[in-house]
Protein backbone atom coordinates (compact mmCIF):
# COMPACT_ATOMS: atom_id res chain seq x y z
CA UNK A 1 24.80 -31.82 25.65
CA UNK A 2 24.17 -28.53 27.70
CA UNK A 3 25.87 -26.84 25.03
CA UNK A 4 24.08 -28.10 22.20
CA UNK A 5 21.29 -27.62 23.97
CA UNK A 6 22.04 -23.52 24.30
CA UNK A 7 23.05 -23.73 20.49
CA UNK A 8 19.48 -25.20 19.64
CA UNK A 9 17.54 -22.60 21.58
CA UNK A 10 19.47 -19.63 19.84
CA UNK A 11 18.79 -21.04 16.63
CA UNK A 12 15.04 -21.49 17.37
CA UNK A 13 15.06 -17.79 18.99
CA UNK A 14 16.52 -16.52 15.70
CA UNK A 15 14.18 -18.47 13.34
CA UNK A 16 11.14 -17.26 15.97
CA UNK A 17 12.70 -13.67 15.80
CA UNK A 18 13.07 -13.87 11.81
CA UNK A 19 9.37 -15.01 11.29
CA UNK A 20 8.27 -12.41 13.56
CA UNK A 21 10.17 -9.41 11.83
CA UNK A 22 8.82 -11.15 8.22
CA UNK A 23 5.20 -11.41 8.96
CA UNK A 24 4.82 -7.94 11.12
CA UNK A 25 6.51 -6.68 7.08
CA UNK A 26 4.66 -8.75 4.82
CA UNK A 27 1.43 -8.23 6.83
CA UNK A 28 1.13 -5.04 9.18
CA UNK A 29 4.18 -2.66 7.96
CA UNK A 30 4.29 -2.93 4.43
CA UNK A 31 0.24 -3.10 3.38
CA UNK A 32 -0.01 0.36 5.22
CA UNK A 33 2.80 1.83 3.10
CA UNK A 34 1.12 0.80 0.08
CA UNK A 35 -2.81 1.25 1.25
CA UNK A 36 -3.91 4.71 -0.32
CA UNK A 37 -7.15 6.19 -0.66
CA UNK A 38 -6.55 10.09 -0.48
CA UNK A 39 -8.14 10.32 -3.63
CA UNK A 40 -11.10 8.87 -3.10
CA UNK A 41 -11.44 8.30 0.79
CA UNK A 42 -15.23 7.00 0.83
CA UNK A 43 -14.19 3.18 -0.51
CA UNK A 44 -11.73 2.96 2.08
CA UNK A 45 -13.36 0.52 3.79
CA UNK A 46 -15.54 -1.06 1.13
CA UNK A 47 -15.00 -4.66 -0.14
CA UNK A 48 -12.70 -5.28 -2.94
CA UNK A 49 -14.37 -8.65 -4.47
CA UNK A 50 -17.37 -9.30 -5.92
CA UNK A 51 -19.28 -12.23 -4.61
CA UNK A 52 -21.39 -15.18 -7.02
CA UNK A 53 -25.11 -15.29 -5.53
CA UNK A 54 -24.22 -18.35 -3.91
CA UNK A 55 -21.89 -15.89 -1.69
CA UNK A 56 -18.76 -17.48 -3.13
CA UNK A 57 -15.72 -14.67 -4.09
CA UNK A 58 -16.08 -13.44 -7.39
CA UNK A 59 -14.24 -11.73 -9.61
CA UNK A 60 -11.91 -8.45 -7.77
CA UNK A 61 -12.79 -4.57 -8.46
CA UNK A 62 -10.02 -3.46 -10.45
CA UNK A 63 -11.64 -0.21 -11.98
CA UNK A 64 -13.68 3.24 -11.34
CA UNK A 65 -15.23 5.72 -12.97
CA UNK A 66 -16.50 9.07 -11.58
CA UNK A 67 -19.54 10.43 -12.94
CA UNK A 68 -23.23 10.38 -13.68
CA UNK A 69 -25.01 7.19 -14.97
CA UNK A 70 -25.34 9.60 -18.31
CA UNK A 71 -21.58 9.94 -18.30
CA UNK A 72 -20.47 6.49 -18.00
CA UNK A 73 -23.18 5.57 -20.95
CA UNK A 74 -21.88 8.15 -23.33
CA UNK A 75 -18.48 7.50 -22.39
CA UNK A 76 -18.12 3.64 -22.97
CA UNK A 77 -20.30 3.92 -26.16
CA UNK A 78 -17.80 6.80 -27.47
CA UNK A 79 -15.19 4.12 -26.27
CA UNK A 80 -16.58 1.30 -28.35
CA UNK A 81 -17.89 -0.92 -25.14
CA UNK A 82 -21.68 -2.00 -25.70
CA UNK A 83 -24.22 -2.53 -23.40
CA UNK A 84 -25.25 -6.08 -22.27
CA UNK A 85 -28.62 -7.20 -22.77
CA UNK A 86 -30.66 -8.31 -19.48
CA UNK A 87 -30.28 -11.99 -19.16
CA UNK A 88 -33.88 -13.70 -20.56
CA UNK A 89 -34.77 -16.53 -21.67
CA UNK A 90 -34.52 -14.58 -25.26
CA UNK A 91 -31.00 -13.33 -24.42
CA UNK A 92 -29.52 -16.64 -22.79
CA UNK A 93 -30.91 -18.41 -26.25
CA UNK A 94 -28.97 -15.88 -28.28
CA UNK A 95 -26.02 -16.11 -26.94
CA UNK A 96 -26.08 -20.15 -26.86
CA UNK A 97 -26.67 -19.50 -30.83
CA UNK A 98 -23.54 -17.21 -30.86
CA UNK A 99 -21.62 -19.67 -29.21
CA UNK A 100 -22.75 -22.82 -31.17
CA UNK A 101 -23.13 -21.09 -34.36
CA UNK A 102 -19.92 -18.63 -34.10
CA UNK A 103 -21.24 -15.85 -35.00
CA UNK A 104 -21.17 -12.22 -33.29
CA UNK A 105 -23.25 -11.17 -30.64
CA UNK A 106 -22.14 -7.84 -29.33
CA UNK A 107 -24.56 -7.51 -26.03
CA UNK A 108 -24.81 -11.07 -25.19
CA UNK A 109 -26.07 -11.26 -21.23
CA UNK A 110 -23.34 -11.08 -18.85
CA UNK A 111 -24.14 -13.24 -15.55
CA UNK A 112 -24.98 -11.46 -13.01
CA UNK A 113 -22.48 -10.78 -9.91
CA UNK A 114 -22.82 -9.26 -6.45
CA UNK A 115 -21.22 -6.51 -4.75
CA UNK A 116 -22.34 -6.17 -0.88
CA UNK A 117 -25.58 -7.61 -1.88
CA UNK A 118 -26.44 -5.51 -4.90
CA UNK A 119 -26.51 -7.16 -8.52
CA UNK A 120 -24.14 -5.04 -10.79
CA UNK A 121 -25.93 -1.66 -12.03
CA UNK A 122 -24.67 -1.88 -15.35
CA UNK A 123 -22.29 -3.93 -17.54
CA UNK A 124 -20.26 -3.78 -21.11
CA UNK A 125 -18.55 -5.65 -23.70
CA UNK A 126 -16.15 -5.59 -25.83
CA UNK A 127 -16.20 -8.56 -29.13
CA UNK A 128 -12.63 -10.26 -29.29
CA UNK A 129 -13.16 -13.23 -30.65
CA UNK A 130 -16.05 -14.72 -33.30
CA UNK A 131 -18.65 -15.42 -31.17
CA UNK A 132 -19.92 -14.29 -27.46
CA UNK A 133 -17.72 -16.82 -25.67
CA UNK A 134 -14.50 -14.53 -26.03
CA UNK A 135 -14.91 -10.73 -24.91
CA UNK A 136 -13.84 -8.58 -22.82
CA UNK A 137 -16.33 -7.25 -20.27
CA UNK A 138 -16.81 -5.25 -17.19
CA UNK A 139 -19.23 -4.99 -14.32
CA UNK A 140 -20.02 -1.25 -12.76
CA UNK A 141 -21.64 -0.86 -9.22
CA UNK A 142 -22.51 2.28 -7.91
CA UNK A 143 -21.47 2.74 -4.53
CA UNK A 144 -20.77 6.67 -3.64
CA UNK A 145 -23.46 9.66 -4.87
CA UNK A 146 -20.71 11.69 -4.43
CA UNK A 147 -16.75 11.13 -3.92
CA UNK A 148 -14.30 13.26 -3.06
CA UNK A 149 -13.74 14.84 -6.59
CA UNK A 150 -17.43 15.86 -6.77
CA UNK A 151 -18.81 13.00 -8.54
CA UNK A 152 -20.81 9.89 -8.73
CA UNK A 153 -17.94 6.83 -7.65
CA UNK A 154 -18.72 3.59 -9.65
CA UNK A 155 -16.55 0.55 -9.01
CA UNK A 156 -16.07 -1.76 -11.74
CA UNK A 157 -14.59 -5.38 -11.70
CA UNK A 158 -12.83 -5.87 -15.69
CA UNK A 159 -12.18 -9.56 -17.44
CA UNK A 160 -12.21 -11.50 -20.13
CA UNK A 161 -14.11 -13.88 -21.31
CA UNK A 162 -12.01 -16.88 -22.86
CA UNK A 163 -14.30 -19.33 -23.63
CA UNK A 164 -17.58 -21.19 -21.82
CA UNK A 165 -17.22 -24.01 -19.86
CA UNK A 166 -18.81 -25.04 -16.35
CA UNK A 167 -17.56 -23.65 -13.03
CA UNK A 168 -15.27 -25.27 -10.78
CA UNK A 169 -17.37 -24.81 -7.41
CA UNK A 170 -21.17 -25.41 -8.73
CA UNK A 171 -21.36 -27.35 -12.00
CA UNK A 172 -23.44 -24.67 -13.58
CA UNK A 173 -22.27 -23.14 -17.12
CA UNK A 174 -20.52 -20.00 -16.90
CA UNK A 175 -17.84 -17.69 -18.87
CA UNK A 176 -14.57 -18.58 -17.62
CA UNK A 177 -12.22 -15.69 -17.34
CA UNK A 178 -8.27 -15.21 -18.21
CA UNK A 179 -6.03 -15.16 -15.30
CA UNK A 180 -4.62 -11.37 -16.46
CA UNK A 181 -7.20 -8.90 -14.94
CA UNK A 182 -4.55 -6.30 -15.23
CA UNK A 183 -4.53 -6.11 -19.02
CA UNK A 184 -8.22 -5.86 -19.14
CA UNK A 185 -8.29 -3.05 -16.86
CA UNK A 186 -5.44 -1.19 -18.81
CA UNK A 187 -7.67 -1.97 -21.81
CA UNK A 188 -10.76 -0.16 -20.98
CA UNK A 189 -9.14 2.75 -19.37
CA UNK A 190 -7.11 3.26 -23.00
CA UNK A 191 -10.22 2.86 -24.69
CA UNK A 192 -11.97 5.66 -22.92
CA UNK A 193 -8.72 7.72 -23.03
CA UNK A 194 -8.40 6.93 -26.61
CA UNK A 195 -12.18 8.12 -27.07
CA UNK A 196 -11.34 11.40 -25.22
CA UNK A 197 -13.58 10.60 -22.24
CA UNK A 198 -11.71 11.04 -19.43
CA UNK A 199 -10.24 14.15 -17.51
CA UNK A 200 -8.09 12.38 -14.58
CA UNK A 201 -6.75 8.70 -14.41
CA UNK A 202 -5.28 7.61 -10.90
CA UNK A 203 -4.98 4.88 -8.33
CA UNK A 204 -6.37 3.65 -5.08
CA UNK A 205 -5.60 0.88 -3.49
CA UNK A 206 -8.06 -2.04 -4.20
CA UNK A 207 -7.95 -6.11 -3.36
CA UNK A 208 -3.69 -5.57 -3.25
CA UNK A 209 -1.16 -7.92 -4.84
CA UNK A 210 -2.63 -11.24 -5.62
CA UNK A 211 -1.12 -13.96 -7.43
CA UNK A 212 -3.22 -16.69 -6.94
CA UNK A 213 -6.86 -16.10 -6.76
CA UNK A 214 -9.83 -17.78 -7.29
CA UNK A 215 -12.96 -16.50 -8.98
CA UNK A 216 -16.60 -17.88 -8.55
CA UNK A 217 -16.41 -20.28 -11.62
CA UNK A 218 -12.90 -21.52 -9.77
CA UNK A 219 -10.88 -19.81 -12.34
CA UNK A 220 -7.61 -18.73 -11.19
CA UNK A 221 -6.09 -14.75 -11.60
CA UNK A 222 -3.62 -12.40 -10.74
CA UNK A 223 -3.35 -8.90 -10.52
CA UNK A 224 -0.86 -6.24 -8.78
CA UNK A 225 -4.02 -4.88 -6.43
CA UNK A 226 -4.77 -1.47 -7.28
CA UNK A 227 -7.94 0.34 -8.61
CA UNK A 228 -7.61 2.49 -12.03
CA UNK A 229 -10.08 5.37 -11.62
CA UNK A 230 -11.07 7.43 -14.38
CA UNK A 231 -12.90 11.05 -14.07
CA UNK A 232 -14.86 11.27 -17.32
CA UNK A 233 -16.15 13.95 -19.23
CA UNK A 234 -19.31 15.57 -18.91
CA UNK A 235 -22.24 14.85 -21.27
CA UNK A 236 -19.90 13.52 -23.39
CA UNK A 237 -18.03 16.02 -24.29
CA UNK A 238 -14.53 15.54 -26.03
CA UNK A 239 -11.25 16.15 -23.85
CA UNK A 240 -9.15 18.11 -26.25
CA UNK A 241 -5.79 17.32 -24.03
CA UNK A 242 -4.82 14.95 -22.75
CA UNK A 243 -6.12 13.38 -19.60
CA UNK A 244 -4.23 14.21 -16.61
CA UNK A 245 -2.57 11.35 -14.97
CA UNK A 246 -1.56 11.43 -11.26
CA UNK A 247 1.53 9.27 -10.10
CA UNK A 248 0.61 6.91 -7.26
CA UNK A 249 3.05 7.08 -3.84
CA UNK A 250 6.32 6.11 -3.99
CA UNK A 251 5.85 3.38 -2.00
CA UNK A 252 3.00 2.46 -4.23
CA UNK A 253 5.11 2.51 -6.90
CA UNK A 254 7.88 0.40 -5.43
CA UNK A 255 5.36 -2.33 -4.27
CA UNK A 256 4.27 -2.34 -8.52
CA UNK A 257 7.68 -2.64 -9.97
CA UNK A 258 8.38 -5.62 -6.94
CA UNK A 259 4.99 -6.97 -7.95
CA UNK A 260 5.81 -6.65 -11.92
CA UNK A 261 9.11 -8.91 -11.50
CA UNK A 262 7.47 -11.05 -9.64
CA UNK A 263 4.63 -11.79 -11.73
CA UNK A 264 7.46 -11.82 -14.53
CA UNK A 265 9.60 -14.70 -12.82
CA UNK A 266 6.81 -16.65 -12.14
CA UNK A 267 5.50 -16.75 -15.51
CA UNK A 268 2.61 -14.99 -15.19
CA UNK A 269 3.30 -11.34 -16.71
């Protein structure tokens, strides 16, 4: 019995030690190898979710820009990403007629979101479907007057809208977003490379790998974590080249081709 007893205590010392070498990885060792904000050190400690006004988790940051007010407006209008109207009582209507009637609204009212108390500065669209319930759409906050790069930082949070419906957590009726933030992201940066907008596209580490999350409306997403930042153009001027794109760590890019076949094995790539 003694020496079942011994037996059963190395096992348990083995499972303890095993747990204790996992979660030191998966939650001290690795997140610093894959944390990086040389590029723009100033968000480093900044939140990486939006909140609802009823301080509920919204949806995450998963873009920035860096320039002037000017610059972003000229640059997602050259991109082909309106402006939403204010939400009024004239606006809400119109986009309940878009909905109901299926026909386009390209500025329909976003609803507003919060990031570290502020509503968002500015926000854009993008018509997908018909009507206002399906677009894509993205939130800007300004939260630096100048980064590191010698700009304006604006921190974005990109989704899309897939149809309207009432949220999970408060009954009210809201947008509810796809679960692929990723592609949305990839989207708008294309669209302002595409445009000729931007001079540098790179990455800093935002909310990191999430598979499972929740927005405000209760609607689940995913996305591998980082933050695309694009330097525009000034004034709107035309890059002639190319923009300049600047490879993230290695580590960083380990921890996106592990996240990537993940996401692909469990189905949601």
């Amino acid at each position: 019995m003694s020496a079942l007893d011994g037996d059963t205590r190395r096992v348990l010392l083995w499972a303890l030690l095993a747990f204790l070498v996992w979660a030191a990885a998966a939650y001290v060792m690795l997140p610093r190898l894959w944390r990086h904000h040389e590029h723009q050190p100033g968000i480093k400690h900044m939140p990486m979710v939006t909140q609802t006004k009823q301080g509920i988790p919204g949806d995450p940051i998963n873009v920035g820009l860096v320039g002037s007010q000017d610059d972003v407006l000229q640059a997602m209008n050259a991109a082909g990403w309106m402006p939403a109207d204010p939400v009024t009582l004239k606006s809400s209507l119109a986009i309940v007629g878009s909905v109901l009637l299926r026909r386009p609204d390209p500025q329909a009212p976003v609803s507003p979101l919060y990031y570290e108390g502020r509503v968002e500065d500015l926000a854009f669209e993008k018509e997908v479907g018909r009507s206002a319930d399906r677009r894509d759409h993205v939130r800007f906050w300004k939260v630096l007057d100048m980064g590191k790069d010698g700009g304006p930082v604006w921190l974005g949070s990109a989704t899309y809208d897939r149809g309207v419906g009432l949220s999970h957590y408060t009954g009210a009726v809201t947008h509810h977003i796809g679960p692929d933030v990723d592609q949305v992201r990839g989207l708008l940066v294309d669209d302002l490379k595409g445009a000729g907008m931007v001079r540098t596209i790179y990455q800093v580490t935002g909310l990191g790998p999430t598979l499972f999350g929740r927005n405000g409306g209760g609607d689940r997403y995913y996305t591998d974590g980082e933050v695309w930042f694009a330097k525009l153009t000034s004034d709107g001027a035309r890059n002639p080249n190319p923009p300049t794109i600047i490879a993230p760590p290695p580590a960083v890019g380990m921890k996106d081709a592990v996240w990537s076949a993940a996401a692909s094995l469990l189905g949601v790539d």
